[in-house]
Protein backbone atom coordinates (compact mmCIF):
# COMPACT_ATOMS: atom_id res chain seq x y z
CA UNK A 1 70.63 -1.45 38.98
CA UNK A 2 71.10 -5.36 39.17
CA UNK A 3 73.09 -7.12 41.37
CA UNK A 4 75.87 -8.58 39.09
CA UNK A 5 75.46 -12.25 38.38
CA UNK A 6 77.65 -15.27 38.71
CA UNK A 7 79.46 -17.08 35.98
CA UNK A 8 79.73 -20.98 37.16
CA UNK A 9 81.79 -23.45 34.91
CA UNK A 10 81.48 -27.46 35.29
CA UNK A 11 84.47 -29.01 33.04
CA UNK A 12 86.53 -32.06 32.74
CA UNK A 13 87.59 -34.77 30.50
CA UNK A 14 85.23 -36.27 27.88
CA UNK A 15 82.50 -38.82 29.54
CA UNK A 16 83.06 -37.35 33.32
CA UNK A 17 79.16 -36.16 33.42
CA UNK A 18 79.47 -32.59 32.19
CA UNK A 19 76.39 -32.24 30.81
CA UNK A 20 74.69 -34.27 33.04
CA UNK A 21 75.33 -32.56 35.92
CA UNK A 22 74.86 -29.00 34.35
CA UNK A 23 71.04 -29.71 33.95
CA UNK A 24 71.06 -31.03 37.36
CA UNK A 25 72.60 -27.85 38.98
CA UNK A 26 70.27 -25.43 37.05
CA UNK A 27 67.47 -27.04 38.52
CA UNK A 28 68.98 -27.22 41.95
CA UNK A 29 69.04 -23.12 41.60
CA UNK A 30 65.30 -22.71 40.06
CA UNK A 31 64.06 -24.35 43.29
CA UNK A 32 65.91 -21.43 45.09
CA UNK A 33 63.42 -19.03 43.30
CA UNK A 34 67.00 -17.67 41.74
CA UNK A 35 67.52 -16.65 37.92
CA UNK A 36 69.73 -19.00 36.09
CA UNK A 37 70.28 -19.47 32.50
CA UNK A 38 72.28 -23.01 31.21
CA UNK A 39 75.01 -23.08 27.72
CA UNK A 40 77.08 -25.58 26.80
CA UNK A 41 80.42 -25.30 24.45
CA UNK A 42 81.15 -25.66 21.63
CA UNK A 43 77.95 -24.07 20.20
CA UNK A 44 78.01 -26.46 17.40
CA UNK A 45 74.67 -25.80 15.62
CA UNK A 46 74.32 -21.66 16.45
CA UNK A 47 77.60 -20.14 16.31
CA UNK A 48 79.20 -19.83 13.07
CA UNK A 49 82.88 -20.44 14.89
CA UNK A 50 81.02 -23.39 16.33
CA UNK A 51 80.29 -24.87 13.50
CA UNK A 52 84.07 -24.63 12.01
CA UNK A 53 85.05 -26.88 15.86
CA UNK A 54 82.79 -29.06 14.77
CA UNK A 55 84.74 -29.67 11.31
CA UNK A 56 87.58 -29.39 13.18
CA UNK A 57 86.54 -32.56 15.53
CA UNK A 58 85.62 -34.36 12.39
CA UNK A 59 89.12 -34.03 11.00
CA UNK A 60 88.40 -32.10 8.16
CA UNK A 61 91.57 -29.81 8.86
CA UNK A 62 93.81 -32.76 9.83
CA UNK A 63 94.02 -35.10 12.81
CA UNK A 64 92.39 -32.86 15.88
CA UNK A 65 95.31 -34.58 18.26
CA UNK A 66 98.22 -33.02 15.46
CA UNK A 67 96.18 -29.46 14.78
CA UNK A 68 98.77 -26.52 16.18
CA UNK A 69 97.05 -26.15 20.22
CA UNK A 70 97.44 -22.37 19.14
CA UNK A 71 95.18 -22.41 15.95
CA UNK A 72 92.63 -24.91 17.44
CA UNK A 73 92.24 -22.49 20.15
CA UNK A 74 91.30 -19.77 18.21
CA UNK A 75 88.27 -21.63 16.78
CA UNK A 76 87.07 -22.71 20.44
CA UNK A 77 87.87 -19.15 21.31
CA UNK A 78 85.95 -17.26 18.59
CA UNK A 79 82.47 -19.90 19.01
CA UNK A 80 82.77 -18.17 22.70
CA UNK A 81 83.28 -14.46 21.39
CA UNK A 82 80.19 -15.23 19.63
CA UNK A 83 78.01 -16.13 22.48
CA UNK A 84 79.86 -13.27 24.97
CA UNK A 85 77.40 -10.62 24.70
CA UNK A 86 74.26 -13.02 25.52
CA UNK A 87 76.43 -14.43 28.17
CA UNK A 88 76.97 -10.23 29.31
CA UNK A 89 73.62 -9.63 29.20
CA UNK A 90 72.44 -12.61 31.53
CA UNK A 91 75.09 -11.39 33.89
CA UNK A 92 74.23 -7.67 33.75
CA UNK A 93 70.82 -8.95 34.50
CA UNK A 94 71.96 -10.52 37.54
CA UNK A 95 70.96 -14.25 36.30
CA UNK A 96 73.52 -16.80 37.22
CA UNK A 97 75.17 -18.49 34.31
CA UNK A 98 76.05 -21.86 33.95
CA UNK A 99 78.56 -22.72 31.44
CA UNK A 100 79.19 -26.54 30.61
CA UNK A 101 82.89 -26.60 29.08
CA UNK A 102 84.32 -23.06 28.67
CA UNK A 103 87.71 -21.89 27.77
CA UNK A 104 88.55 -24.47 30.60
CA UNK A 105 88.15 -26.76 27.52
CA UNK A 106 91.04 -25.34 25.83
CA UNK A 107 93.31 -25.10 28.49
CA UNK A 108 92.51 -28.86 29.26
CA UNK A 109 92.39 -30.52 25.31
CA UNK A 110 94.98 -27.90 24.47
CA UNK A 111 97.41 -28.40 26.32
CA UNK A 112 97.67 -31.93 25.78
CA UNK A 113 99.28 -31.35 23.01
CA UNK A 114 102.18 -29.64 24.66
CA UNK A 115 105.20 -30.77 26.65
CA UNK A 116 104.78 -29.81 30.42
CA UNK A 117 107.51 -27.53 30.24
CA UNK A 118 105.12 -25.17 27.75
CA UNK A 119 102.21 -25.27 29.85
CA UNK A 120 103.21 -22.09 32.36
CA UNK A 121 102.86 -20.45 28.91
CA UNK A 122 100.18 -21.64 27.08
CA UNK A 123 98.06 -20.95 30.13
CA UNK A 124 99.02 -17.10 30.12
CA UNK A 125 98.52 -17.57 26.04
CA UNK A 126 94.69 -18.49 26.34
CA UNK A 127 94.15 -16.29 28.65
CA UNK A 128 95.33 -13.51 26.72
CA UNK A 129 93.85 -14.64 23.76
CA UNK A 130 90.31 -15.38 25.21
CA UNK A 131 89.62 -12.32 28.12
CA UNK A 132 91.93 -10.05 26.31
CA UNK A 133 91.88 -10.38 23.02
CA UNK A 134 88.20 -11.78 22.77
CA UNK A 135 86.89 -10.22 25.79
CA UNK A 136 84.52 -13.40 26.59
CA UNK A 137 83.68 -13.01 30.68
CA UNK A 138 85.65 -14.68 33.53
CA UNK A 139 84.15 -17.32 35.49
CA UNK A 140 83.96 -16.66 39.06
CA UNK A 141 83.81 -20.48 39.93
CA UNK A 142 85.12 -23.60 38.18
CA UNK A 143 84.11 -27.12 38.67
CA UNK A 144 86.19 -30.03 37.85
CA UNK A 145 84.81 -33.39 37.43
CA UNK A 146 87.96 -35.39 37.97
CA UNK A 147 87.47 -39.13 36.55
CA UNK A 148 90.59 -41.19 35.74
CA UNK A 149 90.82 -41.41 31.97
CA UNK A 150 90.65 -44.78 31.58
CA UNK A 151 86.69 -45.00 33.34
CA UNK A 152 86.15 -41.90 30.83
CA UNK A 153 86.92 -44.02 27.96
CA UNK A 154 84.67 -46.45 28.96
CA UNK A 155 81.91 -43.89 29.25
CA UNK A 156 82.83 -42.53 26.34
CA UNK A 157 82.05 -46.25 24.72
CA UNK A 158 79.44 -46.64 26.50
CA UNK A 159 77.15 -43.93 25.21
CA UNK A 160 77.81 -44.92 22.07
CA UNK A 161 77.36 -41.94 20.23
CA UNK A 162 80.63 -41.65 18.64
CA UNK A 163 84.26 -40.55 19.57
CA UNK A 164 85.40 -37.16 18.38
CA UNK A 165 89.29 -36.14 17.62
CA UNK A 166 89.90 -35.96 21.60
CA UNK A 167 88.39 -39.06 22.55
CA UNK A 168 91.35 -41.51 21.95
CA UNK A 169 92.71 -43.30 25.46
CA UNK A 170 96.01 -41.15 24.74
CA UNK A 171 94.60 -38.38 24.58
CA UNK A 172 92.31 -38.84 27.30
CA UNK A 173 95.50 -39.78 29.64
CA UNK A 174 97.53 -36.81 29.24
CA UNK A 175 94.16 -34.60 29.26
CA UNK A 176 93.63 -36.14 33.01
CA UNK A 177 97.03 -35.11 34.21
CA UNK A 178 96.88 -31.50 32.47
CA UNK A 179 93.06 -30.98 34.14
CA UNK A 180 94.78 -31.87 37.73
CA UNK A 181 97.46 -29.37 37.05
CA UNK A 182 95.28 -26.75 35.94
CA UNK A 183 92.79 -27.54 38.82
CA UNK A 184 95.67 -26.46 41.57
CA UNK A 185 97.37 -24.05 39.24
CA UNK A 186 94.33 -22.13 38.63
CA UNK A 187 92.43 -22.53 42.00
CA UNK A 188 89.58 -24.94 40.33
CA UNK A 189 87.33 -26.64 42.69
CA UNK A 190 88.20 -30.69 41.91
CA UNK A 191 84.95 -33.20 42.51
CA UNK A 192 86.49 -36.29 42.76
CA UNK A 193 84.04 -38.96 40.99
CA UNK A 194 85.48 -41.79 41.06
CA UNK A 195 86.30 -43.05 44.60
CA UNK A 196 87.20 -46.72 46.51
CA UNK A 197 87.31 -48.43 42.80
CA UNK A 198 83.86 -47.12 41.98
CA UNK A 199 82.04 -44.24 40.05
CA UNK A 200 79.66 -42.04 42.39
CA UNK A 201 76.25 -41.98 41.83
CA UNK A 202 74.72 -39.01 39.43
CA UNK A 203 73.27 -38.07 42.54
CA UNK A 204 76.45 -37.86 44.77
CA UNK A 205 78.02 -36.11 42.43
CA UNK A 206 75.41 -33.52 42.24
CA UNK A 207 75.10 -32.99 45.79
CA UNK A 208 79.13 -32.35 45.98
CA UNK A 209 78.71 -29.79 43.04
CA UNK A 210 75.67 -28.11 44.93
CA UNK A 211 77.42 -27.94 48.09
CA UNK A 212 80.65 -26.08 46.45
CA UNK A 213 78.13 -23.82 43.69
CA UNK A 214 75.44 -22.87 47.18
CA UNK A 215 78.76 -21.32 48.87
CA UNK A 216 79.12 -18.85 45.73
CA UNK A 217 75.66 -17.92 44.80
């Protein structure tokens, strides 16, 4: 029978290098010879649930920043449902998983809706809702990309493909402070990315996300 694999999240705010740095990692691991399979969230094209985020983002149910944290949820949780039992069987396979955004995501964009007083709750809420109600699998490592909102914004701009409903500067701001919460509430490993008044290279950041993922493969 095959080893059990691992289940490695990279998350953070909108423009930290997310994506960027997933491709980057799953390389890193096929030049260790090592099985590794790459998704990113929300599954906007393949998942049904996906696709309803995706109206979601574009406002079509109201403002995304003024959409009940507790419905929005649901649709980020369901597109992951969806995509569970591929994400099982890569795992039962003994393939490592890498998982850009997961229900990190909600916990983040989520909660940044909600006083700090609701958090404690909201966090026990989505997990509930997401490993026990939906059953989608838990991560065994999570890596935060911490950049100060403000620099995200600017990225954001800067790729110039558009801001979605959690892209305002607000947003963004409260977002920050929720992911740094979450990151020592919930045992995250934090990259910090943005250091002495300057971003990090792609290729610094990398190499401090290889150095924390090589520990746990």
């Amino acid at each position: 029978m095959a080893k059990m694999g691992k289940l490695i999240v990279i998350d953070g705010i909108d423009g930290s290098g997310k994506a960027t740095q997933t491709k980057i990692l799953v390389e890193k691991i096929r030049q260790q010879g090592l099985a590794v399979e790459i998704l990113n969230f929300p599954q906007y094209e393949n998942n049904f649930f996906g696709g309803l985020v995706r109206q979601y983002l574009d406002g079509k149910f109201g403002k995304p920043t003024t959409v009940s944290p507790y419905l929005a949820s649901v649709l980020y949780a369901a597109d992951r449902w969806e995509s569970a039992p591929k994400i099982n069987q890569w795992l039962q396979k003994g393939k490592i998983v890498i998982l850009d955004r997961y229900y990190t995501s909600n916990l983040i964009h989520q909660s940044a809706k909600l006083d700090e007083t609701q958090i404690d709750d909201f966090i026990s809420w989505i997990k509930n809702l997401e490993f026990d109600t939906f059953k989608i699998p838990q991560p065994d490592l999570v890596i935060y990309l911490h950049v100060p909102a403000e620099i995200s914004h600017e990225l954001v701009a800067e790729r110039g493909s558009g801001h979605d409903g959690h892209e305002n500067t607000t947003h963004l701001k409260i977002a920050e402070q929720r992911c740094l919460y979450l990151a020592e509430e919930l045992g995250w490993e934090k990259i910090e990315c943005y250091q002495n008044n300057q971003l990090l290279s792609i290729e610094q950041i990398a190499e401090k996300v290889w150095q924390i993922v090589k520990k746990n493969i």
